[in-house]
C-alpha atoms as a PDB file:
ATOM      1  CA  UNK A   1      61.381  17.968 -56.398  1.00  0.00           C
ATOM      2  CA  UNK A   2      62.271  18.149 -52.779  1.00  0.00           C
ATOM      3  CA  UNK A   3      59.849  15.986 -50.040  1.00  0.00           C
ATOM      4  CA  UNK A   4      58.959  17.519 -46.979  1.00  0.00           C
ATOM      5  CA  UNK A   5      58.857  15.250 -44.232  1.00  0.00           C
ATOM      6  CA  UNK A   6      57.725  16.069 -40.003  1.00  0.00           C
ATOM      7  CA  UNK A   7      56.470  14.083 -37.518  1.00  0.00           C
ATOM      8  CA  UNK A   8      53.872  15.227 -35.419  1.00  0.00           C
ATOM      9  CA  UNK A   9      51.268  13.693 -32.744  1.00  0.00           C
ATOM     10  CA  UNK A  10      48.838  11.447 -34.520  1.00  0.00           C
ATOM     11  CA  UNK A  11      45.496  13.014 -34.140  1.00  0.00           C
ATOM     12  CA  UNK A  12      42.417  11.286 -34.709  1.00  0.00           C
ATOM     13  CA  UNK A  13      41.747  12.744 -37.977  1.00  0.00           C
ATOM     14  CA  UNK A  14      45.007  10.351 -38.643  1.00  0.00           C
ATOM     15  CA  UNK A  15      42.647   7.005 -38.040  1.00  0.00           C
ATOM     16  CA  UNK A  16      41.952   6.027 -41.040  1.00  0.00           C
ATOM     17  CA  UNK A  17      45.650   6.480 -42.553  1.00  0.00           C
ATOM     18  CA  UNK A  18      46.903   4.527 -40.366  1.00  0.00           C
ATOM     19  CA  UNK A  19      44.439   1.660 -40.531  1.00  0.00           C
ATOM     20  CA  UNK A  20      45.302   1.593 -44.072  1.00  0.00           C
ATOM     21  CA  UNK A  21      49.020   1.012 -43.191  1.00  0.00           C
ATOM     22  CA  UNK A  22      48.630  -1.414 -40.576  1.00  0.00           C
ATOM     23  CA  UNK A  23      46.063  -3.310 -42.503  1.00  0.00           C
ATOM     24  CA  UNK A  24      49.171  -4.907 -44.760  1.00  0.00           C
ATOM     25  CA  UNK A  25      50.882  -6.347 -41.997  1.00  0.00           C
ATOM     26  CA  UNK A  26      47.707  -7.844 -40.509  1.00  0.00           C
ATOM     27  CA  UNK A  27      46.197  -8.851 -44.164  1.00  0.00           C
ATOM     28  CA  UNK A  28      49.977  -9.761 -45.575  1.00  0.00           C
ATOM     29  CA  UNK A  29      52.338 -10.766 -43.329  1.00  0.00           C
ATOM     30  CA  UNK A  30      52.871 -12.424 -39.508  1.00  0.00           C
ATOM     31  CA  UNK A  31      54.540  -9.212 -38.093  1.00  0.00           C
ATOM     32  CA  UNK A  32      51.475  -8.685 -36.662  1.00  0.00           C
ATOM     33  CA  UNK A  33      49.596 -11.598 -35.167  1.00  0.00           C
ATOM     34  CA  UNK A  34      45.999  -9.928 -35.824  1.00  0.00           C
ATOM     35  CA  UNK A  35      43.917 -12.042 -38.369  1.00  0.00           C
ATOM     36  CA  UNK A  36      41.174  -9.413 -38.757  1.00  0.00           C
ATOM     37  CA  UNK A  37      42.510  -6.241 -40.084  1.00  0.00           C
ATOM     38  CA  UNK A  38      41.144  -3.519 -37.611  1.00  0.00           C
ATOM     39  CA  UNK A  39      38.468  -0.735 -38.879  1.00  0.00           C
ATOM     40  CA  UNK A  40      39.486   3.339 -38.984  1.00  0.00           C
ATOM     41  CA  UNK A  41      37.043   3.572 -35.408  1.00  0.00           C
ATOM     42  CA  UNK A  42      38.874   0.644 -34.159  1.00  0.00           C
ATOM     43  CA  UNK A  43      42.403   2.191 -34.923  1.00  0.00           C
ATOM     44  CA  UNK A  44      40.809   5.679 -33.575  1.00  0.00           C
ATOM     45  CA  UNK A  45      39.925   3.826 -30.506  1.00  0.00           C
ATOM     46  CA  UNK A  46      43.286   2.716 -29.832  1.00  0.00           C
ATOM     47  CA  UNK A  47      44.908   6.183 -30.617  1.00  0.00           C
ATOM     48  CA  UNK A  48      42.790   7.851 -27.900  1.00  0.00           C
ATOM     49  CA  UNK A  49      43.235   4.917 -25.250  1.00  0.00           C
ATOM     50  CA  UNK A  50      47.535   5.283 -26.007  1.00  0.00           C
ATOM     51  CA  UNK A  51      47.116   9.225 -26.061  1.00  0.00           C
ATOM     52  CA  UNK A  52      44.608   9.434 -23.160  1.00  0.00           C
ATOM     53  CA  UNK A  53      47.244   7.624 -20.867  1.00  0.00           C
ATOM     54  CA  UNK A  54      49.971  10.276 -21.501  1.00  0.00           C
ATOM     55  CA  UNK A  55      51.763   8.032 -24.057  1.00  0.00           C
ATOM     56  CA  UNK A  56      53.017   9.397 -27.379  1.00  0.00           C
ATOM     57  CA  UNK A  57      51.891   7.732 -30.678  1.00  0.00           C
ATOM     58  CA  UNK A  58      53.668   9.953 -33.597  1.00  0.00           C
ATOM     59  CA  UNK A  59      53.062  10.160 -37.325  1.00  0.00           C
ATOM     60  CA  UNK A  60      55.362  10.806 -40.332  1.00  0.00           C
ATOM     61  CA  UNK A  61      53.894  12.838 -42.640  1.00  0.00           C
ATOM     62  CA  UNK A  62      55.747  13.665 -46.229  1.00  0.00           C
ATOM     63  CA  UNK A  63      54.467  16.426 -48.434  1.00  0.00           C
ATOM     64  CA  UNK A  64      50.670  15.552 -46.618  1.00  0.00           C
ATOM     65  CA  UNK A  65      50.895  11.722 -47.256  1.00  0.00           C
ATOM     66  CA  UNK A  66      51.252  10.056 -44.043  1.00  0.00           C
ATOM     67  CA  UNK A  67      54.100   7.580 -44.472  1.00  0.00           C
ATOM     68  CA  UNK A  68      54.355   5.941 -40.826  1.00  0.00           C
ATOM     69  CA  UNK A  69      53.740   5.572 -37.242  1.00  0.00           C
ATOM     70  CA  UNK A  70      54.955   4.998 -33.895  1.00  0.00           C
ATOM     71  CA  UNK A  71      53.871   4.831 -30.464  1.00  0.00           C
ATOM     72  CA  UNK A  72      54.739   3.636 -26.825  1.00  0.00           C
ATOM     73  CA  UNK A  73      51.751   1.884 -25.457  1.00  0.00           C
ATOM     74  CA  UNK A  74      51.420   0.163 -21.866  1.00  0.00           C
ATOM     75  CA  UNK A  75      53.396  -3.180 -21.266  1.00  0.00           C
ATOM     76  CA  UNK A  76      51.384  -3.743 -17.889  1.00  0.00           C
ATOM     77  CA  UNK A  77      48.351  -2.640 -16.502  1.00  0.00           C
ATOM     78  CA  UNK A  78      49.825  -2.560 -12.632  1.00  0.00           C
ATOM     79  CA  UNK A  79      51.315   0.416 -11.216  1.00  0.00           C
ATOM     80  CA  UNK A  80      54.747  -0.414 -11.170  1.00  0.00           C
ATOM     81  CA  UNK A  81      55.274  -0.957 -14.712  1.00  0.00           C
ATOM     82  CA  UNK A  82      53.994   2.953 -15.268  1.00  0.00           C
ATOM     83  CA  UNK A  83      57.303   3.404 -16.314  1.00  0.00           C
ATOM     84  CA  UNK A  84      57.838   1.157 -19.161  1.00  0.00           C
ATOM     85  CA  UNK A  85      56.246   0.953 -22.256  1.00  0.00           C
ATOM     86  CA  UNK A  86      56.076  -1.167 -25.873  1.00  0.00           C
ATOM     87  CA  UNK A  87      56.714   0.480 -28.611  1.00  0.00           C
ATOM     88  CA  UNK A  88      55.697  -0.166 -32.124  1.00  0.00           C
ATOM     89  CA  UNK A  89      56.561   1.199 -35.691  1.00  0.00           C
ATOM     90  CA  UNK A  90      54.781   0.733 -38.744  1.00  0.00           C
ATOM     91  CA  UNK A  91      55.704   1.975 -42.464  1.00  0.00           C
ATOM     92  CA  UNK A  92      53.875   1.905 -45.147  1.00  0.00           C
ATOM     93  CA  UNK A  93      55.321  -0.812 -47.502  1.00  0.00           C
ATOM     94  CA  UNK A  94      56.181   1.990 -50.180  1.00  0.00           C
ATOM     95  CA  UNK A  95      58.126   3.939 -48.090  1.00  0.00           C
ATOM     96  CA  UNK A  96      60.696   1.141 -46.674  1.00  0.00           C
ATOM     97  CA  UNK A  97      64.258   1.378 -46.936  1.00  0.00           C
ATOM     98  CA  UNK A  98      64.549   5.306 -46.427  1.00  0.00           C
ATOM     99  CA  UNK A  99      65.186   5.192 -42.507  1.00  0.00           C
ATOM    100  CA  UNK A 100      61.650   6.635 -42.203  1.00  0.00           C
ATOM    101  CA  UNK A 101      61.279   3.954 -38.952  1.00  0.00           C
ATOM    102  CA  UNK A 102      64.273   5.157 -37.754  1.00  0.00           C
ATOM    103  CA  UNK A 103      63.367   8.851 -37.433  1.00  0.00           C
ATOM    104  CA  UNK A 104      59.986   7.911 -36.228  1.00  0.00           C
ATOM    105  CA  UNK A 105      62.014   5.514 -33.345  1.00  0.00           C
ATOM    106  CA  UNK A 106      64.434   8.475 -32.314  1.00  0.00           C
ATOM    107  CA  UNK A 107      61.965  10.760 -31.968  1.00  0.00           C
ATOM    108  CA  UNK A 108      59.568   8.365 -29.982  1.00  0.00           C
ATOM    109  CA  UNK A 109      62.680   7.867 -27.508  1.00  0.00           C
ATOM    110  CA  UNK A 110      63.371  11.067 -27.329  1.00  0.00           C
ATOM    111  CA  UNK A 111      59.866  12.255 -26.450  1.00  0.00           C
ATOM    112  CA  UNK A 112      59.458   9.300 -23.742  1.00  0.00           C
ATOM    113  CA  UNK A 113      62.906   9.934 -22.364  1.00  0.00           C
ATOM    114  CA  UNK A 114      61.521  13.465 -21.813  1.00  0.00           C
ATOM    115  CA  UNK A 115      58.507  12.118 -20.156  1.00  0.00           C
ATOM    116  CA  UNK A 116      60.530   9.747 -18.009  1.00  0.00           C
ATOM    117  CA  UNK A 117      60.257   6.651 -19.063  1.00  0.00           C
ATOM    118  CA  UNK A 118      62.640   4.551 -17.941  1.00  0.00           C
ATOM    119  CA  UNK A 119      62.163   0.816 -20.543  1.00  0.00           C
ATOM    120  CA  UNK A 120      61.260  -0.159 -23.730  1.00  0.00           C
ATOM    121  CA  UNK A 121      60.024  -3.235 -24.484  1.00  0.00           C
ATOM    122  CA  UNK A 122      59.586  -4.692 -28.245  1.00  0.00           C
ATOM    123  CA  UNK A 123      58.171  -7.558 -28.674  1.00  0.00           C
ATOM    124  CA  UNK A 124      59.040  -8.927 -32.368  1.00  0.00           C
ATOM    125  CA  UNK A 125      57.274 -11.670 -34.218  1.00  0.00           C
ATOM    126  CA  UNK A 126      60.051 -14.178 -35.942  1.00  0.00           C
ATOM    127  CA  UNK A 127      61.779 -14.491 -38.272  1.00  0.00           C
ATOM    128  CA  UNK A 128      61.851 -10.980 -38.402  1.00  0.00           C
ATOM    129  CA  UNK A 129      65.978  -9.961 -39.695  1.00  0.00           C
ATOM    130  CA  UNK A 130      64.659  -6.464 -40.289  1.00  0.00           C
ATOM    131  CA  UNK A 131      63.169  -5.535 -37.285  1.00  0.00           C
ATOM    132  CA  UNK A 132      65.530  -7.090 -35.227  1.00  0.00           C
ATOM    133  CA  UNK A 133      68.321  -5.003 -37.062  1.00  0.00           C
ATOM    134  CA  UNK A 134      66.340  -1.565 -36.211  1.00  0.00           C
ATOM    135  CA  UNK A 135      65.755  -2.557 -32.675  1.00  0.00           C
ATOM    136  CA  UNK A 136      69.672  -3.392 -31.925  1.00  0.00           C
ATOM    137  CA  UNK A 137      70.380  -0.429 -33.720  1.00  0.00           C
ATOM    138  CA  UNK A 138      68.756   1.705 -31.083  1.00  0.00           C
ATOM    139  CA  UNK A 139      70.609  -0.552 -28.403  1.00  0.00           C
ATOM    140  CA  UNK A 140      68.071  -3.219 -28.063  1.00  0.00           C
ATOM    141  CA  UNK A 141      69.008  -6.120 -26.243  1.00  0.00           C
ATOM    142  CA  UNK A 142      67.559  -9.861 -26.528  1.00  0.00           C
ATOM    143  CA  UNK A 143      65.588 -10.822 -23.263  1.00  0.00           C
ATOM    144  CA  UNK A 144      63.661 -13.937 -24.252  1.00  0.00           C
ATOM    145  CA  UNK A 145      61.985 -15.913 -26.490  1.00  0.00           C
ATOM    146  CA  UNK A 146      58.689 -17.822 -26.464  1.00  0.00           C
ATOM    147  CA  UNK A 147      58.943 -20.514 -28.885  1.00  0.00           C
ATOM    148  CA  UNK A 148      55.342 -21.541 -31.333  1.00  0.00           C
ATOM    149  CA  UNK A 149      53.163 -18.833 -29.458  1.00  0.00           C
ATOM    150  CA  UNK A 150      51.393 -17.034 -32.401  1.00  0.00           C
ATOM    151  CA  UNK A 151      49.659 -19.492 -35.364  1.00  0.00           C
ATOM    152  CA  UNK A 152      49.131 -17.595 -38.112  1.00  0.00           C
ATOM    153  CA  UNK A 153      48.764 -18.186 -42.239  1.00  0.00           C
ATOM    154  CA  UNK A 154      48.482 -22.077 -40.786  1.00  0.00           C
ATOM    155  CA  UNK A 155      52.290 -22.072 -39.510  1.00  0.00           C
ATOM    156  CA  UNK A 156      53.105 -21.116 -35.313  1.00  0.00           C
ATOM    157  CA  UNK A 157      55.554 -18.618 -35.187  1.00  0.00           C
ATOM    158  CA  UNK A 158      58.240 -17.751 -32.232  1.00  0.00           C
ATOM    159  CA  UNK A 159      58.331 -13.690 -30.187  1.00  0.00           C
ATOM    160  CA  UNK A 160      61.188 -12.469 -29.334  1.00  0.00           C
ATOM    161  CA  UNK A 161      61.171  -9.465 -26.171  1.00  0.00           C
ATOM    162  CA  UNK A 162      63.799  -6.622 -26.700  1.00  0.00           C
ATOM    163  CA  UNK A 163      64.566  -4.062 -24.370  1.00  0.00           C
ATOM    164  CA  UNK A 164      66.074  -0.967 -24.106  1.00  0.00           C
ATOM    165  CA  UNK A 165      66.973   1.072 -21.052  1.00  0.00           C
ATOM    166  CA  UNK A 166      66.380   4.697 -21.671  1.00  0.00           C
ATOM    167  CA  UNK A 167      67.425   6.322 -18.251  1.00  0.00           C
ATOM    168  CA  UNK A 168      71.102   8.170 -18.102  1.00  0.00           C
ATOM    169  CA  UNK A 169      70.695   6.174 -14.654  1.00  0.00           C
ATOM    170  CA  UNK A 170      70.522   2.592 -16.522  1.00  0.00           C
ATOM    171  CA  UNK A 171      73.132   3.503 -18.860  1.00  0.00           C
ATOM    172  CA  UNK A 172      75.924   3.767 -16.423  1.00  0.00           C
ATOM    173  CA  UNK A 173      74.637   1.628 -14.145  1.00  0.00           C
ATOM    174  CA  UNK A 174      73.931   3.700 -11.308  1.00  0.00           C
ATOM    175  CA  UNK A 175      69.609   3.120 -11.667  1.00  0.00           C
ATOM    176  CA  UNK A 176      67.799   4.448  -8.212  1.00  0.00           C
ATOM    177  CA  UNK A 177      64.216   4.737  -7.588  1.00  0.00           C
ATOM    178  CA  UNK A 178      62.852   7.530  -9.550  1.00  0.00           C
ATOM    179  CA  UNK A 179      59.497   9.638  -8.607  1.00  0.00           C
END
């Protein structure tokens, strides 16, 4: 049997999916620093504030089971950071290991390259081996560190930033101001 597999713009009607796959990270591990694992309006809420801004938040959908998510959401609320963004991807735990995140990552930079973007931040929770590999895949570079800022499961935990440069401009080093 052959799997289907697109990825698409979450819709709203994609809440409650995607609740359910962020709720293991929250409920089971530190990647996210929530404690209190968000409700399908809560996650809806957040969809529409990401989506209503212009940013892209993407789903992976295979044979009508959605499988992941990613999105670019604001790093700063001041005008000058309007052209940077976080991103974040989420799998569900059964679908791991298949370079699902990956394909949901390239086509998140490609759709914010298109849109002008010109940085990606990621900010990762540590230890994190995993995440940190799929980040410097992409060309993700280490920034910084903040050492014992998230206390979670009774243990503080470091973030590490990552960022990427998206811009032709950045890549060869010749950045100027862009519109």
């Amino acid at each position: 049997m052959t799997m289907s597999s697109v990825i698409r713009p979450a819709t709203s009607a994609d809440a409650a999916a995607i609740a359910a796959i962020y709720a293991h990270y929250v409920a089971n591990t530190t990647i996210s620093f929530e404690e209190q694992v968000p409700t399908e309006a809560e996650m809806a809420q957040r969809l529409a504030a990401t989506t209503s801004q212009g940013l892209p938040w993407l789903v992976l959908e295979e044979d009508g089971r959605l499988l992941g998510y990613a999105y670019g959401g604001v790093w700063k609320g001041r005008s000058a950071y309007r052209h940077t963004v976080e991103a974040s991807v989420y799998l569900d735990p059964a679908a791991g290991g298949r370079g699902l995140g990956s394909r949901l990552y390239q086509a998140l930079f490609d759709l914010l390259r298109e849109q002008g973007m010109h940085t990606v931040i990621a900010s990762i929770a540590l230890p994190n081996p995993a995440s940190v590999a799929l980040h410097e895949r992409f060309g993700f570079a280490p920034v910084g560190r903040f050492s014992e800022v998230g206390r979670k499961f009774g243990q503080w935990h470091d973030v590490g930033y990552w960022q990427l440069l998206l811009s032709p401009e950045a890549a060869t080093g010749t950045q100027g101001e862009t519109p």
